[in-house]
C-alpha atoms as a PDB file:
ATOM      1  CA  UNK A   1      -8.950 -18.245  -0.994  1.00  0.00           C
ATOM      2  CA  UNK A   2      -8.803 -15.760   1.600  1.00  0.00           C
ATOM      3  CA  UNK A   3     -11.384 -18.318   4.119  1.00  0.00           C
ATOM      4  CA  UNK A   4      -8.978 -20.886   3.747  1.00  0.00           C
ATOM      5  CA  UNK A   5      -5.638 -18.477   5.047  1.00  0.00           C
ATOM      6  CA  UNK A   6      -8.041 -17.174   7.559  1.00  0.00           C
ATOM      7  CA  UNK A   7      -8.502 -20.546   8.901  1.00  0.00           C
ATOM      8  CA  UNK A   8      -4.473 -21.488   8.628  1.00  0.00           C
ATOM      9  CA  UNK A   9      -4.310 -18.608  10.764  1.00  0.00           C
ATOM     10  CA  UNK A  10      -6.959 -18.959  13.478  1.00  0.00           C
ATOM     11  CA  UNK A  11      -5.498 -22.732  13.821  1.00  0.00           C
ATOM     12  CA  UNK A  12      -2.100 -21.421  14.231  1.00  0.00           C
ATOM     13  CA  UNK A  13      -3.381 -18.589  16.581  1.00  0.00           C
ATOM     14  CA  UNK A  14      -5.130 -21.183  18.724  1.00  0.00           C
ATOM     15  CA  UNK A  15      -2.603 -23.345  19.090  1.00  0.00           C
ATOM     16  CA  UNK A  16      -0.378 -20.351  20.065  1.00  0.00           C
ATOM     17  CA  UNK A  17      -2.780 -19.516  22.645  1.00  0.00           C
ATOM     18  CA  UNK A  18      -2.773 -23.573  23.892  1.00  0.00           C
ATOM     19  CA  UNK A  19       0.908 -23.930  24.431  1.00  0.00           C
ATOM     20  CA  UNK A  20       0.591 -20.063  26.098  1.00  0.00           C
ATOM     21  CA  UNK A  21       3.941 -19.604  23.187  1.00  0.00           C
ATOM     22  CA  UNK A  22       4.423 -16.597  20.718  1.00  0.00           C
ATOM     23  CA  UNK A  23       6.347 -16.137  17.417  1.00  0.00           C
ATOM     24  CA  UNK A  24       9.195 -13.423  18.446  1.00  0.00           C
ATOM     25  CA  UNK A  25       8.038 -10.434  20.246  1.00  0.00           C
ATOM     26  CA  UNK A  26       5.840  -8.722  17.689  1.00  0.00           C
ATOM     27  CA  UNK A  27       3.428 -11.498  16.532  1.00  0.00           C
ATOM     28  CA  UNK A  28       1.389 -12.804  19.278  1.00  0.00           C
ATOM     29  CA  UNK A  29      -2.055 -14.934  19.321  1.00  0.00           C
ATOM     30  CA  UNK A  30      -4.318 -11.496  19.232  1.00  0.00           C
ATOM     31  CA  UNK A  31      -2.162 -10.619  15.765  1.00  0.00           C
ATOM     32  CA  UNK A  32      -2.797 -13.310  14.717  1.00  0.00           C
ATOM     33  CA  UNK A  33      -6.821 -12.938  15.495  1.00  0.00           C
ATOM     34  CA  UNK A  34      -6.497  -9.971  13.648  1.00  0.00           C
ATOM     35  CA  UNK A  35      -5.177 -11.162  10.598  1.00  0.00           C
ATOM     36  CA  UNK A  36      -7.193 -13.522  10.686  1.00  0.00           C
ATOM     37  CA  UNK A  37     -10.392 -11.331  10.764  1.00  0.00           C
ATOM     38  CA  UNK A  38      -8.704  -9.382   8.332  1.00  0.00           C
ATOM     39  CA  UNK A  39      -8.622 -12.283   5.903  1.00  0.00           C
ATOM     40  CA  UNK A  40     -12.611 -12.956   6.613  1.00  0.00           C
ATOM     41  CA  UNK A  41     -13.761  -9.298   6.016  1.00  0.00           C
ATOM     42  CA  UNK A  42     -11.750  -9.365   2.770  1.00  0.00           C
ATOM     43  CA  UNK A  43     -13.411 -12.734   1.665  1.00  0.00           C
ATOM     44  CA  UNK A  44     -16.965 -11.609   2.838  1.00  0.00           C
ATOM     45  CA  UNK A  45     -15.915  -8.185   0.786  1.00  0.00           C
ATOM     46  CA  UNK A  46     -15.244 -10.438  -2.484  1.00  0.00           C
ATOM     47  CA  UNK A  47     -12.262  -9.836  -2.795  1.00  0.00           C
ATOM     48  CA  UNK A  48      -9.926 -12.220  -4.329  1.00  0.00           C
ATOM     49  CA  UNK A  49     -12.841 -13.990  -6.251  1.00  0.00           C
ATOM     50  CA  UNK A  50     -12.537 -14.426 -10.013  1.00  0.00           C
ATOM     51  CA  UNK A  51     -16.240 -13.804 -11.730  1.00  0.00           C
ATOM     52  CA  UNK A  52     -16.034 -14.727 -15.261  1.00  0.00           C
ATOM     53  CA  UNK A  53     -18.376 -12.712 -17.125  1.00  0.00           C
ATOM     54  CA  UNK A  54     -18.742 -13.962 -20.759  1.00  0.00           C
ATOM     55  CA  UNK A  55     -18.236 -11.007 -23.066  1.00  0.00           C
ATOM     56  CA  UNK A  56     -20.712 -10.449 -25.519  1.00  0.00           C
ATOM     57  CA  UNK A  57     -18.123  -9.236 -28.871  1.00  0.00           C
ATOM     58  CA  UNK A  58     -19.937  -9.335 -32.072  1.00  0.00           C
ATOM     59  CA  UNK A  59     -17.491 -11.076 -34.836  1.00  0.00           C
ATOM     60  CA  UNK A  60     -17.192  -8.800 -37.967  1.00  0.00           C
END
């Protein structure tokens, strides 16, 4: 889950960077790099993944 935001974001940061625009004064193409690294550090991490373990309960 997190790969696929961090590549909504890289697109959106690269086509920031194309068109030389920015979103208001605070977010900016390298906030958006940033994010986006965020986002693949968090998914390399495994976070966000859902393991199902079987449990092993003994019935009575």
């Amino acid at each position: 889950m997190f790969a696929i935001i961090a590549a909504v974001i890289f697109g959106l940061a690269l086509l920031l960077d194309l068109a030389n625009a920015s979103i208001g004064s605070v977010i900016d193409g390298s906030t958006l790099i940033t994010a986006g690294l965020l986002c693949v550090a968090l998914h390399l991490a495994g976070v966000g993944t859902s393991v199902r373990r079987p449990s092993f309960r003994r019935r009575r």
